[in-house]
C-alpha atoms as a PDB file:
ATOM      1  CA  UNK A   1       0.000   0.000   0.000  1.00  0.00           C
ATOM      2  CA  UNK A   2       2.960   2.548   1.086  1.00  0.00           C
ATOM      3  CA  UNK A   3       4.487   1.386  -1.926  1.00  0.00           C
ATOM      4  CA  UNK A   4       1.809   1.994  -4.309  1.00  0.00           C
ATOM      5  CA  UNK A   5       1.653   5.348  -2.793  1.00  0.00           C
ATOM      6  CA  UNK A   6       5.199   6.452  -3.136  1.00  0.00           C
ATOM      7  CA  UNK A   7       4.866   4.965  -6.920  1.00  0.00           C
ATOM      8  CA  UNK A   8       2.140   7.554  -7.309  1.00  0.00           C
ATOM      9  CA  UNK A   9       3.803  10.275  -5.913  1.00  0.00           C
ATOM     10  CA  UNK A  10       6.440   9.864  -8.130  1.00  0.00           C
ATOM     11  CA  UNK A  11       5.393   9.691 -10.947  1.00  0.00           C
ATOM     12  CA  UNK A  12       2.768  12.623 -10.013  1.00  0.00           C
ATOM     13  CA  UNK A  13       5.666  15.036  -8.229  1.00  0.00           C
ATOM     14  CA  UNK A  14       7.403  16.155 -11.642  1.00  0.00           C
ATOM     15  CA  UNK A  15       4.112  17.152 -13.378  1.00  0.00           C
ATOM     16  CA  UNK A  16       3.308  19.121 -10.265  1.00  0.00           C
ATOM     17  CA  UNK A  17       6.905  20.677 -10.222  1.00  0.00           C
ATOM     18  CA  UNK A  18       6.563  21.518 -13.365  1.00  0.00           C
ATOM     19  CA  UNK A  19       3.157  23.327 -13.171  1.00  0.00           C
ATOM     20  CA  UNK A  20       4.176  24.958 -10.066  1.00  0.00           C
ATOM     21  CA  UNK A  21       7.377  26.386 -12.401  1.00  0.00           C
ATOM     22  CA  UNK A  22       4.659  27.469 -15.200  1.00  0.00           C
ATOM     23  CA  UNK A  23       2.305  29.187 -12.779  1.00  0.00           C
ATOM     24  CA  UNK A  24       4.828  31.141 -11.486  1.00  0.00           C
ATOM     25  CA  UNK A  25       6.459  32.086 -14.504  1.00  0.00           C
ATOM     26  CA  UNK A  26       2.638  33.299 -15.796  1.00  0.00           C
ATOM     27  CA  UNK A  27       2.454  34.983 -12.493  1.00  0.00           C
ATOM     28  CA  UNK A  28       6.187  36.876 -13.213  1.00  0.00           C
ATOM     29  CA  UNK A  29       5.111  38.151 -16.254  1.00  0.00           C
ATOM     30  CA  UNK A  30       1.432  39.485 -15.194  1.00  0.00           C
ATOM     31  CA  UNK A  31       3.738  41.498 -12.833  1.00  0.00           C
ATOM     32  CA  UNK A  32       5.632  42.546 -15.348  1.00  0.00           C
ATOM     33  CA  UNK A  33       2.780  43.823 -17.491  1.00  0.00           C
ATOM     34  CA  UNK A  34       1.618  45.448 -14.469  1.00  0.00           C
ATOM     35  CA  UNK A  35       4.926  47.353 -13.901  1.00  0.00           C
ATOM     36  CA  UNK A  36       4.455  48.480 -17.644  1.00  0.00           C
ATOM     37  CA  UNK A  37       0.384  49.719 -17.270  1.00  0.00           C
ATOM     38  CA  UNK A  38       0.236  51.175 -13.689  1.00  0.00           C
ATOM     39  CA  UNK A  39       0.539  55.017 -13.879  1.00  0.00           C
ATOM     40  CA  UNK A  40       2.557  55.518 -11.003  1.00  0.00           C
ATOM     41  CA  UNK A  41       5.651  54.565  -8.689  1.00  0.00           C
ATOM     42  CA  UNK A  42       3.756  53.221  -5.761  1.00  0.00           C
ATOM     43  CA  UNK A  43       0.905  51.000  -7.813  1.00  0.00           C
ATOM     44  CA  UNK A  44       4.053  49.883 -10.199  1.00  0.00           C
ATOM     45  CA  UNK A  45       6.291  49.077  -7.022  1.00  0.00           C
ATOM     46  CA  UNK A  46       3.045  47.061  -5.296  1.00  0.00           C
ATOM     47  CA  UNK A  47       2.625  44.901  -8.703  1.00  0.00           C
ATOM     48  CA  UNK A  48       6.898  44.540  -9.039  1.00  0.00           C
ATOM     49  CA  UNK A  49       7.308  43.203  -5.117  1.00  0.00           C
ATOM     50  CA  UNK A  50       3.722  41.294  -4.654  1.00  0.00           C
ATOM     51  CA  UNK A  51       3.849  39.364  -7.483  1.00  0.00           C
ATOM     52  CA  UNK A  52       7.673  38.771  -7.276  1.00  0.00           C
ATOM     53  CA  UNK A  53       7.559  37.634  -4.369  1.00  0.00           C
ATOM     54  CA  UNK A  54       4.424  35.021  -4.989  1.00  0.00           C
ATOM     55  CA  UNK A  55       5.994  33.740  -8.276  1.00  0.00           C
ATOM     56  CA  UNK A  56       9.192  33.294  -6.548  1.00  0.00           C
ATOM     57  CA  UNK A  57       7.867  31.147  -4.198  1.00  0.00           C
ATOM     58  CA  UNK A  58       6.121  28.913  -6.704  1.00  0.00           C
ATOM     59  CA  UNK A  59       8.616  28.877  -8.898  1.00  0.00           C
ATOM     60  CA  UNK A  60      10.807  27.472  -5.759  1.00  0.00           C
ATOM     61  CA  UNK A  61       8.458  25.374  -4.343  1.00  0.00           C
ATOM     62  CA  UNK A  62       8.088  24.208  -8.050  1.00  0.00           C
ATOM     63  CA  UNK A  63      12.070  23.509  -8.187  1.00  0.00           C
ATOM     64  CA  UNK A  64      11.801  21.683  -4.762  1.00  0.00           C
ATOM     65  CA  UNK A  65       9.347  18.890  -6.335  1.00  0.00           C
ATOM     66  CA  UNK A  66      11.863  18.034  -8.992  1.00  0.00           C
ATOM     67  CA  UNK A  67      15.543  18.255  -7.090  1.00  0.00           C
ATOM     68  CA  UNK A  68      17.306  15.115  -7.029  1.00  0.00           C
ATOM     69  CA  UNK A  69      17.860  15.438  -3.116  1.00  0.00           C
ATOM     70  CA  UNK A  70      17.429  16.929   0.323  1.00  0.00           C
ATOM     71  CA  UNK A  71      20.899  18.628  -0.279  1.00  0.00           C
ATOM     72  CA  UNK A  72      19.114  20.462  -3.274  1.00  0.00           C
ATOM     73  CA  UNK A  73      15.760  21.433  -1.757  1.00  0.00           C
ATOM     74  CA  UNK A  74      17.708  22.803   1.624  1.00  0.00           C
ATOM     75  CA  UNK A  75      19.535  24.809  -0.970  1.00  0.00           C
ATOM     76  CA  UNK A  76      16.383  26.245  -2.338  1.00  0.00           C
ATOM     77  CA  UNK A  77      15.106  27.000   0.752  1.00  0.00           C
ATOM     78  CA  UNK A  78      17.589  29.131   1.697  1.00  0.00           C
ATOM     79  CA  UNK A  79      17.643  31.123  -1.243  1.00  0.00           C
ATOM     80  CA  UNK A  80      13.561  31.285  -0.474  1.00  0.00           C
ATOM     81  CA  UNK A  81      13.886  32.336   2.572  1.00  0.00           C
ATOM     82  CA  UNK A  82      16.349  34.985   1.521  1.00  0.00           C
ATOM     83  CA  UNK A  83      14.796  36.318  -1.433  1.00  0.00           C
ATOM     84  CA  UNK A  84      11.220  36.471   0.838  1.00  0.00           C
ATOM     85  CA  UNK A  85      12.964  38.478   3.583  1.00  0.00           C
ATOM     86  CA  UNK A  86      15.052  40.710   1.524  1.00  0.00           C
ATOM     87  CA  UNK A  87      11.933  41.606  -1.153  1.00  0.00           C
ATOM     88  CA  UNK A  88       9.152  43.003   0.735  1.00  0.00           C
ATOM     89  CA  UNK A  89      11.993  44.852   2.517  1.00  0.00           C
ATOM     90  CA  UNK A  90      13.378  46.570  -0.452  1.00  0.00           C
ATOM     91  CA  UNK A  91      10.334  47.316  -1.415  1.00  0.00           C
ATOM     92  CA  UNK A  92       9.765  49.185   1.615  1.00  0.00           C
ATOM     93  CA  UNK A  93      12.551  51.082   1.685  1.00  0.00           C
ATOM     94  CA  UNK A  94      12.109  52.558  -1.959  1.00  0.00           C
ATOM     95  CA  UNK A  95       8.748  52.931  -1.102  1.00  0.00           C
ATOM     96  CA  UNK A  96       9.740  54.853   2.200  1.00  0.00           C
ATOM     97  CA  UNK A  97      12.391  56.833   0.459  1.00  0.00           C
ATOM     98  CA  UNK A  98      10.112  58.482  -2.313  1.00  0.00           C
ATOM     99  CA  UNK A  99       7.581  59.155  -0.176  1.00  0.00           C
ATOM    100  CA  UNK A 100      10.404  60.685   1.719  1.00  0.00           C
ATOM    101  CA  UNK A 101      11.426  62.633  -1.105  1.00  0.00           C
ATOM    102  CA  UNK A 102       8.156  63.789  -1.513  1.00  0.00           C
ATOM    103  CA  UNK A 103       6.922  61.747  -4.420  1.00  0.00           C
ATOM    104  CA  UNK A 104       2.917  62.285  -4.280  1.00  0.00           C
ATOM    105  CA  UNK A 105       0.710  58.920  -5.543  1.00  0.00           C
ATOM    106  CA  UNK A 106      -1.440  60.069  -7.872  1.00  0.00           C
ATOM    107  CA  UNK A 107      -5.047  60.151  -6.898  1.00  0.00           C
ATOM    108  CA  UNK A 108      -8.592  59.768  -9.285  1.00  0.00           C
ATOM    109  CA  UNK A 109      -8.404  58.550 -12.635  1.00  0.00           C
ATOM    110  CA  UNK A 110      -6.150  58.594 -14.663  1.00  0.00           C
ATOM    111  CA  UNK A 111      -6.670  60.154 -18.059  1.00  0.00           C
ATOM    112  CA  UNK A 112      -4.672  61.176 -21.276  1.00  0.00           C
ATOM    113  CA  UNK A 113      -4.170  64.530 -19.426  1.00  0.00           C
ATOM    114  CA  UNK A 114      -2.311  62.569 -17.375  1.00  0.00           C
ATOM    115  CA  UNK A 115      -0.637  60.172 -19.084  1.00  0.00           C
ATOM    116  CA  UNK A 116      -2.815  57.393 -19.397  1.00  0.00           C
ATOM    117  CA  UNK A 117      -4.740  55.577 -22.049  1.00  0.00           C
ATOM    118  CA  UNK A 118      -8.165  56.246 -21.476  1.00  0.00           C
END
């Protein structure tokens, strides 16, 4: 039975890694798109650390599922836990040093007055 389970997981693991990898990838570049549309620092800076931060993970967690070994996985887990401590916090800190500067978020809707599309 334990057996027939671990046969299973096997041979299910790789197919999960592997959408785990695509998902985040799709997730990176919705981000991306997001960095290009939003109108402003702050919205672009929200859409650049959220979603970097949740495709990262995926894409990690994704990686985990198909390493050869623990060795491997402890590896990626590191670099998760580094990249998840040291995103949100850079994020912060630009985000803390243009509002410092004085950089205003702009407020309403955006137009073609203003730079947008509509």
């Amino acid at each position: 039975m334990i057996e027939t389970l671990i046969g299973y997981w096997d041979a299910f693991r790789p197919a999960l890694g592997s959408a785990l990898l695509l998902v985040g990838a799709v997730l990176a570049v919705i981000g991306t798109v997001g960095v290009l549309r939003f109108p402003d620092f702050y919205t672009r800076l929200h859409a650049a650390s959220v979603t970097d931060t949740a495709s990262m993970t995926l894409a990690v967690v994704g990686m985990a599922l198909l390493a050869p070994n623990f060795a491997t996985v402890f590896k990626l887990i590191v670099v998760w836990l580094f990249l998840f401590l040291t995103g949100p916090t850079s994020s912060h800190a630009l985000a803390n040093a243009a509002h410092t500067a004085g950089l205003q978020p702009l407020i309403g809707r955006v137009g073609k007055e203003d730079g947008g599309d509509a």
